[in-house]
Protein backbone atom coordinates (compact mmCIF):
# COMPACT_ATOMS: atom_id res chain seq x y z
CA UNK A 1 8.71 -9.86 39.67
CA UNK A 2 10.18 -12.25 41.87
CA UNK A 3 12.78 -15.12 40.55
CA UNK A 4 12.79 -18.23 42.46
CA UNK A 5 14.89 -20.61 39.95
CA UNK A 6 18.32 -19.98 38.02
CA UNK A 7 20.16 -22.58 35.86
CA UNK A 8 23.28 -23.29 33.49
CA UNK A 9 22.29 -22.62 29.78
CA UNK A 10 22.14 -26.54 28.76
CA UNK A 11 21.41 -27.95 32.64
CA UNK A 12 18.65 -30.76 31.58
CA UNK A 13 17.00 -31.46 35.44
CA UNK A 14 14.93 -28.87 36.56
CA UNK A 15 16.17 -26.99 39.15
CA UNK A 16 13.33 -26.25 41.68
CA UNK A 17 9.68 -27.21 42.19
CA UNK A 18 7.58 -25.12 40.13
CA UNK A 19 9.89 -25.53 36.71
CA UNK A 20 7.94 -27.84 34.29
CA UNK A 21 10.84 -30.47 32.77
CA UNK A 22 9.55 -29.27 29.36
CA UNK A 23 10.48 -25.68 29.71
CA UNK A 24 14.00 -26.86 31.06
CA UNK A 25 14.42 -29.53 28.26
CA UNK A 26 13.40 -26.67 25.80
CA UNK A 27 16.04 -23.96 27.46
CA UNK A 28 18.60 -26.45 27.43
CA UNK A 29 18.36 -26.81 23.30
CA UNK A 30 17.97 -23.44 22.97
CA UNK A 31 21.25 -22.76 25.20
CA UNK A 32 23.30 -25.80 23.25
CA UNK A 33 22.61 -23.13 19.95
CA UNK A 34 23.61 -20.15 22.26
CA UNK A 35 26.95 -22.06 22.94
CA UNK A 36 27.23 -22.66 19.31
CA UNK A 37 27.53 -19.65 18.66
CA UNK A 38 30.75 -17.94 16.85
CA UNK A 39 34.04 -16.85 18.91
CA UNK A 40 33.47 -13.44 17.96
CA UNK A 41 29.58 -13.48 19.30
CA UNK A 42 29.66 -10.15 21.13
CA UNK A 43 27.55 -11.30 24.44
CA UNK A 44 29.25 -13.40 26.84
CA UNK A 45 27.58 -16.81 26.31
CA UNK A 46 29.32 -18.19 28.64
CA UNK A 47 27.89 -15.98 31.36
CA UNK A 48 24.43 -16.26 30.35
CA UNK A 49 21.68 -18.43 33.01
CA UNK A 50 18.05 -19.61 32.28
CA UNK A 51 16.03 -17.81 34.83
CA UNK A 52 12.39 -18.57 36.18
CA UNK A 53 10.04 -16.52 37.95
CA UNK A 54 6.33 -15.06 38.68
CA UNK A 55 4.67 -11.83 38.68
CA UNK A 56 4.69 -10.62 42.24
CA UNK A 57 1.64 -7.91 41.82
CA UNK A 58 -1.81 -8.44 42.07
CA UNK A 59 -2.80 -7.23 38.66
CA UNK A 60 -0.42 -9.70 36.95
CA UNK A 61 -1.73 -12.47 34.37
CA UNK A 62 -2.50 -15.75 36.77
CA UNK A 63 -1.27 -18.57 36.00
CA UNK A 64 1.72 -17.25 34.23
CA UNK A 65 5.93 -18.58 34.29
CA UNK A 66 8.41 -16.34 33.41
CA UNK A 67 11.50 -17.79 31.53
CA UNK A 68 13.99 -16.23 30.07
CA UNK A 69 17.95 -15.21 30.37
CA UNK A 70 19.98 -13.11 32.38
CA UNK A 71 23.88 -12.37 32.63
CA UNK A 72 26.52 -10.74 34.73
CA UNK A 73 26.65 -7.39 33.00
CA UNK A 74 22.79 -7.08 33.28
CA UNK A 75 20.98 -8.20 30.44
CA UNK A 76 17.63 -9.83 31.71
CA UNK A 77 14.08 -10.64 29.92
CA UNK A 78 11.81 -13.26 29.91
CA UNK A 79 8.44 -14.53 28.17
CA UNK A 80 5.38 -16.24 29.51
CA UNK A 81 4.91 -19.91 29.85
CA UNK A 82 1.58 -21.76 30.90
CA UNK A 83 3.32 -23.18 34.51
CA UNK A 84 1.98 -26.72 33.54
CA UNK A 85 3.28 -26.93 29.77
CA UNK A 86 4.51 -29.91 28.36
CA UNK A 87 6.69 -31.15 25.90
CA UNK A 88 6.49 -29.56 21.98
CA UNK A 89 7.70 -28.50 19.59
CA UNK A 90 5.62 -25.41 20.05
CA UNK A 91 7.22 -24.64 23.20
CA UNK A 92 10.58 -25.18 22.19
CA UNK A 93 10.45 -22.57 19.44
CA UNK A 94 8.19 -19.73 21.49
CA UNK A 95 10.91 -19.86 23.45
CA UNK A 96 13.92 -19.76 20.91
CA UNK A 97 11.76 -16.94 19.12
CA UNK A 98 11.85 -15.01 22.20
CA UNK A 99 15.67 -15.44 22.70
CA UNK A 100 15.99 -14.04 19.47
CA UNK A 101 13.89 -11.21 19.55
CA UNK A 102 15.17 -9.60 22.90
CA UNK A 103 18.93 -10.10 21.27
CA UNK A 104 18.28 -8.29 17.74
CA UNK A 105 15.90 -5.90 19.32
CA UNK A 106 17.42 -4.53 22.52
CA UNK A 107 21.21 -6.18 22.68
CA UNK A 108 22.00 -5.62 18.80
CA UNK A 109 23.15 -9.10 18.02
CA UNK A 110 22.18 -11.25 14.97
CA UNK A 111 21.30 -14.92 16.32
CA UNK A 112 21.58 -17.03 14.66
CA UNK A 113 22.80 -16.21 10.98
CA UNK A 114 21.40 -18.42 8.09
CA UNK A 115 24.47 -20.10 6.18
CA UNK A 116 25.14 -18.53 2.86
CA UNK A 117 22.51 -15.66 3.44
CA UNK A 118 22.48 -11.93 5.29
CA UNK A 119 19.50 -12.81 7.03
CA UNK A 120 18.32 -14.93 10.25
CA UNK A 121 17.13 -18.56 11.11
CA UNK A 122 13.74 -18.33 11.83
CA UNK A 123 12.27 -20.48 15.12
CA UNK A 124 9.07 -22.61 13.91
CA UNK A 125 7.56 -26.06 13.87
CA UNK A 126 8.31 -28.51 10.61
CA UNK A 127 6.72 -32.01 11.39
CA UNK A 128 7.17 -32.62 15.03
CA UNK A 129 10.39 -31.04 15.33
CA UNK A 130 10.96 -27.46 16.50
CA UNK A 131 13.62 -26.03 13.79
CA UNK A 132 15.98 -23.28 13.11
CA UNK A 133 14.74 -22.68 9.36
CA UNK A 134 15.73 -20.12 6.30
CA UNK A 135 12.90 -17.67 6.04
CA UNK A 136 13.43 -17.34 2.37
CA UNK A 137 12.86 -21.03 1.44
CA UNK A 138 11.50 -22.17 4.37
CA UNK A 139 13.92 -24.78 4.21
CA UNK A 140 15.09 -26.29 7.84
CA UNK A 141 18.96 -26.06 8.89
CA UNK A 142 18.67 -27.63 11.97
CA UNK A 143 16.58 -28.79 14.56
CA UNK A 144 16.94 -26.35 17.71
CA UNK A 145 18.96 -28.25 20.16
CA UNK A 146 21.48 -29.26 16.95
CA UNK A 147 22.83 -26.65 15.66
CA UNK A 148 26.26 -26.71 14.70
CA UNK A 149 29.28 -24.17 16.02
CA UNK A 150 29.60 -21.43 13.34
CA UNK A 151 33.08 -20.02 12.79
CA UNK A 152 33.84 -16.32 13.16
């Protein structure tokens, strides 16, 4: 795999050639969340960068962007991303989805916590608007982007 682009968790421009403004625009709400995160979150949110990259091996998928996160004490992963996506909803939750799958399957950590319940927010589409939702009543909390700091 080879990474050619790294960027602050809520940077809006992207930051090289070959990083469609959608999947930047998307990170960056997904990264406002991450940084509303409680004091006591146990990754270093702070720390954390938006990576991009490509398979560098010939029997990779074509046509294929890697995006994900990466910090300082090692933690990296990444999904797929058509290289010429545009702006949606759709996009906007894949991605959030995939943030919280690699941190409550391989780092432990419960992102983010639906208010008044022991479960989490589930990433999906209501309307137009990608949204942080309850999985019980499918009601939406927020949209992703908006979410407010949590105490803790």
């Amino acid at each position: 795999m080879r990474t050619f682009a790294q960027w602050d968790l809520t940077e809006q421009r992207p930051p090289v050639e070959g990083v469609p403004d959608a999947v930047v625009a998307s990170c960056a709400r997904i990264g406002h969340d991450l940084l509303a995160a409680p004091a006591a979150f146990p990754l270093p949110v702070a720390q954390l960068r938006w990576w991009a990259g490509e398979y560098d091996d010939e029997e990779a998928p074509p046509d294929v962007l890697l995006v994900g996160l990466t910090a300082e004490q090692g933690m990296r992963f990444g999904s797929g991303v058509a290289p010429d996506a545009e702006p949606s909803a759709e996009l906007t939750a894949a991605l959030a989805d995939g943030v919280q799958d690699h941190l409550a399957g391989y780092e432990f950590v419960q992102w983010p916590a639906c208010p008044g319940h022991q479960h989490l927010l589930r990433a999906g589409v209501v309307g137009e608007d990608a949204c942080w939702s309850c999985p019980d009543s499918g009601r939406p909390v927020a949209v992703i982007g908006a979410l407010a700091p949590t105490r803790g």
